[in-house]
Every structure is written in C-alpha cells, then in structure tokens.
Protein backbone atom coordinates (compact mmCIF):
# COMPACT_ATOMS: atom_id res chain seq x y z
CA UNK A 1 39.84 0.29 10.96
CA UNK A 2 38.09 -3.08 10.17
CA UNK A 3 39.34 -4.30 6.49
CA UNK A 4 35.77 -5.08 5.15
CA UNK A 5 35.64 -1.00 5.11
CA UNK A 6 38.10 -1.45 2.95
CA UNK A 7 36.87 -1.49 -0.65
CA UNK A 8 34.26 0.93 0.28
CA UNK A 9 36.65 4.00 1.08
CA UNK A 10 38.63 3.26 -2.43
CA UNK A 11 36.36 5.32 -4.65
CA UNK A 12 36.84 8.29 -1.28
CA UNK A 13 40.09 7.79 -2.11
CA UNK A 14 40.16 8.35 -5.67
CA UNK A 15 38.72 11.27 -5.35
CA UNK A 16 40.55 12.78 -2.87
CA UNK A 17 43.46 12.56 -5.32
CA UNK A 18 44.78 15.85 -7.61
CA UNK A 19 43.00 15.82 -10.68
CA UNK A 20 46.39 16.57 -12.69
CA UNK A 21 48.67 13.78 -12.95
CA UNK A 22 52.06 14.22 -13.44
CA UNK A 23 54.86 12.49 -16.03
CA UNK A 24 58.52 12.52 -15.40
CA UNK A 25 60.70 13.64 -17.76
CA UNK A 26 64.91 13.64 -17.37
CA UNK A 27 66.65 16.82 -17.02
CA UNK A 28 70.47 17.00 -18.09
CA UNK A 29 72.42 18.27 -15.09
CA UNK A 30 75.86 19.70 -15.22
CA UNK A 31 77.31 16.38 -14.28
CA UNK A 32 78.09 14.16 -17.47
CA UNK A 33 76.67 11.37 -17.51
CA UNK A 34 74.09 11.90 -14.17
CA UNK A 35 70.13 13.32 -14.73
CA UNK A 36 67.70 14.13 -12.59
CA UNK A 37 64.30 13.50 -12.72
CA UNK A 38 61.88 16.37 -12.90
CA UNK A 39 57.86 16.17 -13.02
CA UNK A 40 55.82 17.57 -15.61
CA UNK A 41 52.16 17.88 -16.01
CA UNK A 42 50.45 15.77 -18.73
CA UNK A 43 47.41 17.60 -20.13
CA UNK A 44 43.60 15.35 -20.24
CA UNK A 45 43.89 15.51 -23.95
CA UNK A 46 46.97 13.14 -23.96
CA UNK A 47 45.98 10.61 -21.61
CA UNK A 48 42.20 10.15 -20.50
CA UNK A 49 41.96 8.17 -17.98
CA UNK A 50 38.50 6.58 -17.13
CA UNK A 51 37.47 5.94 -13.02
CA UNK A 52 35.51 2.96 -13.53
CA UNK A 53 34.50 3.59 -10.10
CA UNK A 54 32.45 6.59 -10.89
CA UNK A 55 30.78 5.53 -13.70
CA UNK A 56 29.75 2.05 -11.93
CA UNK A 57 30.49 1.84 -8.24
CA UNK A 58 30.34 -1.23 -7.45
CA UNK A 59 32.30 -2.49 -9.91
CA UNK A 60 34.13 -5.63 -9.72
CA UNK A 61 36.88 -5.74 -12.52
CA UNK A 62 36.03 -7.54 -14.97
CA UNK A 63 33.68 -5.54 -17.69
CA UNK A 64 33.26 -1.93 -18.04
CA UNK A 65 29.38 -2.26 -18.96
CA UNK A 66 27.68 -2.83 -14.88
CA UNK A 67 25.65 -5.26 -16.50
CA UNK A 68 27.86 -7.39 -18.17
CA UNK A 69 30.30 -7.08 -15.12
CA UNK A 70 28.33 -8.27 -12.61
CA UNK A 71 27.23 -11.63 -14.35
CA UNK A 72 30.87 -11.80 -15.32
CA UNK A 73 31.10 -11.99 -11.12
CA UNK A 74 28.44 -14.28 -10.40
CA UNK A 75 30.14 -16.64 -13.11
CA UNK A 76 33.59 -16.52 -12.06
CA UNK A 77 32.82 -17.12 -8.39
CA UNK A 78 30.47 -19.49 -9.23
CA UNK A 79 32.43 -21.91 -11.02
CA UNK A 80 35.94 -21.07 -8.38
CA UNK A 81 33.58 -22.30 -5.85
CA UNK A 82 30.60 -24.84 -6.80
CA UNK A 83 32.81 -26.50 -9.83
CA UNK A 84 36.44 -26.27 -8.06
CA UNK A 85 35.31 -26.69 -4.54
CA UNK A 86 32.40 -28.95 -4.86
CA UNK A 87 33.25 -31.11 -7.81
CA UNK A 88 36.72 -31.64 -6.23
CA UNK A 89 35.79 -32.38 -3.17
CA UNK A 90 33.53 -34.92 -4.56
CA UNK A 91 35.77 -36.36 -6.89
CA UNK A 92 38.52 -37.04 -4.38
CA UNK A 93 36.13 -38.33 -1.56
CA UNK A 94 35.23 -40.87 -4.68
CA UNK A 95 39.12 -41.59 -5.84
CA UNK A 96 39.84 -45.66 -5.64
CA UNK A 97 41.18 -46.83 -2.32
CA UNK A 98 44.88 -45.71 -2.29
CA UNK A 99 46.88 -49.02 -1.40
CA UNK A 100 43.79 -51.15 -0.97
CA UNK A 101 43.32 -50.74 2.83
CA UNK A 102 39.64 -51.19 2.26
CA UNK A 103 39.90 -53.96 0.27
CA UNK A 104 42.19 -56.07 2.63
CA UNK A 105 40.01 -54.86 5.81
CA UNK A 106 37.15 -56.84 3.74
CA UNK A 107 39.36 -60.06 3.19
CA UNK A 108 40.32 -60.27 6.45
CA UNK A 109 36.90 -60.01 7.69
CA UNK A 110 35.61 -62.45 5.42
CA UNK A 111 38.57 -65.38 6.15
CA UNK A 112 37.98 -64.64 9.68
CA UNK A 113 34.62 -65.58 9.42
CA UNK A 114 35.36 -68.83 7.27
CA UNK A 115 37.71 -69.79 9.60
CA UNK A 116 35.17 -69.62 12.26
CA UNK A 117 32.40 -71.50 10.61
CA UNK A 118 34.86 -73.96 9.86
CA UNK A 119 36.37 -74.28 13.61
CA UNK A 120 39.70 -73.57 12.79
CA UNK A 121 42.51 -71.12 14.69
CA UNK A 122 42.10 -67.51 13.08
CA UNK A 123 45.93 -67.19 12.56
CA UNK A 124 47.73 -70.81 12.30
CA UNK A 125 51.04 -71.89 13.88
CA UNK A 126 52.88 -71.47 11.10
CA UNK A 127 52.45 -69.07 8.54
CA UNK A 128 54.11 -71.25 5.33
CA UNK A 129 53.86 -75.31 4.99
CA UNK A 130 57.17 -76.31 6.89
CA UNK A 131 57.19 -79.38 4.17
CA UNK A 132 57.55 -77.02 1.35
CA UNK A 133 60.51 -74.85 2.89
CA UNK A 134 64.33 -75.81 1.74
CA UNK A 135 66.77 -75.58 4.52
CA UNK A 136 70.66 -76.06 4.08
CA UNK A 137 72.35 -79.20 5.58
CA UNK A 138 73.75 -78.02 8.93
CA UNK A 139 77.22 -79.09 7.17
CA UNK A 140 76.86 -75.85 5.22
C-alpha cells in the first residue's frame, strides 16, 4: 500500500471502529494487594466525543470551523516554507564572508597587479627586511 493513501483511509478507519468505547475500571481480586483490570462501557452522555473527520473531511488540525481551518493551513505552511525556507536561505547566502577569504582573494589580486605594473617579482626573496631581524651572537 503506497503511504499517500494513507490519510485518506483514516476517516474508513474511524468508522470501522465499535461505536461504544470502553473505560477500565480495577477489580479487587482475592490476592491482597494485586487488581485486575476489567473494562466497562462508558455511556455517550458522559463523554461525547466529536469525529472532526465527519463533520469536515478534509480537515487538517488546526480549527474545528472548515473555514477557519483551512486558512489556518495555508498560513502555517506558508510561513514554515516561504518565511523559514526562503528568508533563510537568503539571509545566509547574504551572511559576511566568514574568515575573510573573499576579502584576501581581492588583496592578493590587486598587489599582484601593482607588482606587475611596477616590474617587480610577485613574491620577493625574502619575506621580512633581513636589516630589521635580531639574531643572537653565535657565542650564545
């Protein structure tokens, strides 16, 4: 059975159910201190219980009124999926660049190209001015 069937065969369901409904009630045994459970019928005038399926059957939980319940729907999915999935989306695509990998891409690109008009090597020999760097005496 395909599961999109489903939701369609729980009203068939429903109604294929006993119309009394049953509450259970504790029995004292001749055992002290163990009971057992027996079932009693509840009469309709102490619970009613209301198939919302009957009365509307395609309803989707969330108002008794079919009106009222199926704009309740059409909002709720509405704003799960155009506001949560959407937005979102959108607003993480648009986040700042996380650890500025764009940003150094862009500086690279533009000192490589100064360094070109200029004629000089893209990466130098050394990295940091040798005359600024402080070695220790060999002595030490």
């Amino acid at each position: 059975m395909a599961l999109w069937r489903l939701p369609s065969l729980l009203p068939v369901a429903r109604r294929a159910l006993p119309a009394v409904r049953y509450r259970a009630s504790v029995a004292g045994t001749t055992h002290p201190g163990q009971k057992v459970q027996s079932l009693v019928p509840v009469s309709h005038d102490e619970e009613e219980d209301v198939n919302l399926y009957e009365k509307n059957p395609d309803y989707h939980g969330f108002h008794e009124d079919p009106t009222v319940d199926l704009w309740n729907m059409r909002v709720a999915f509405f704003a799960s999926i155009s506001v949560c999935i959407v937005l979102g989306s959108v607003f993480v695509h648009y986040l700042p660049d996380r650890g500025m990998r764009e940003w150094a891409r862009r500086e690279a690109e533009k000192l490589v190209k100064e360094r070109e008009a200029l004629g000089l090597p893209l990466i130098e020999e050394n990295y940091y001015d040798p005359s600024k760097i402080i070695l220790p005496h060999d002595s030490e």
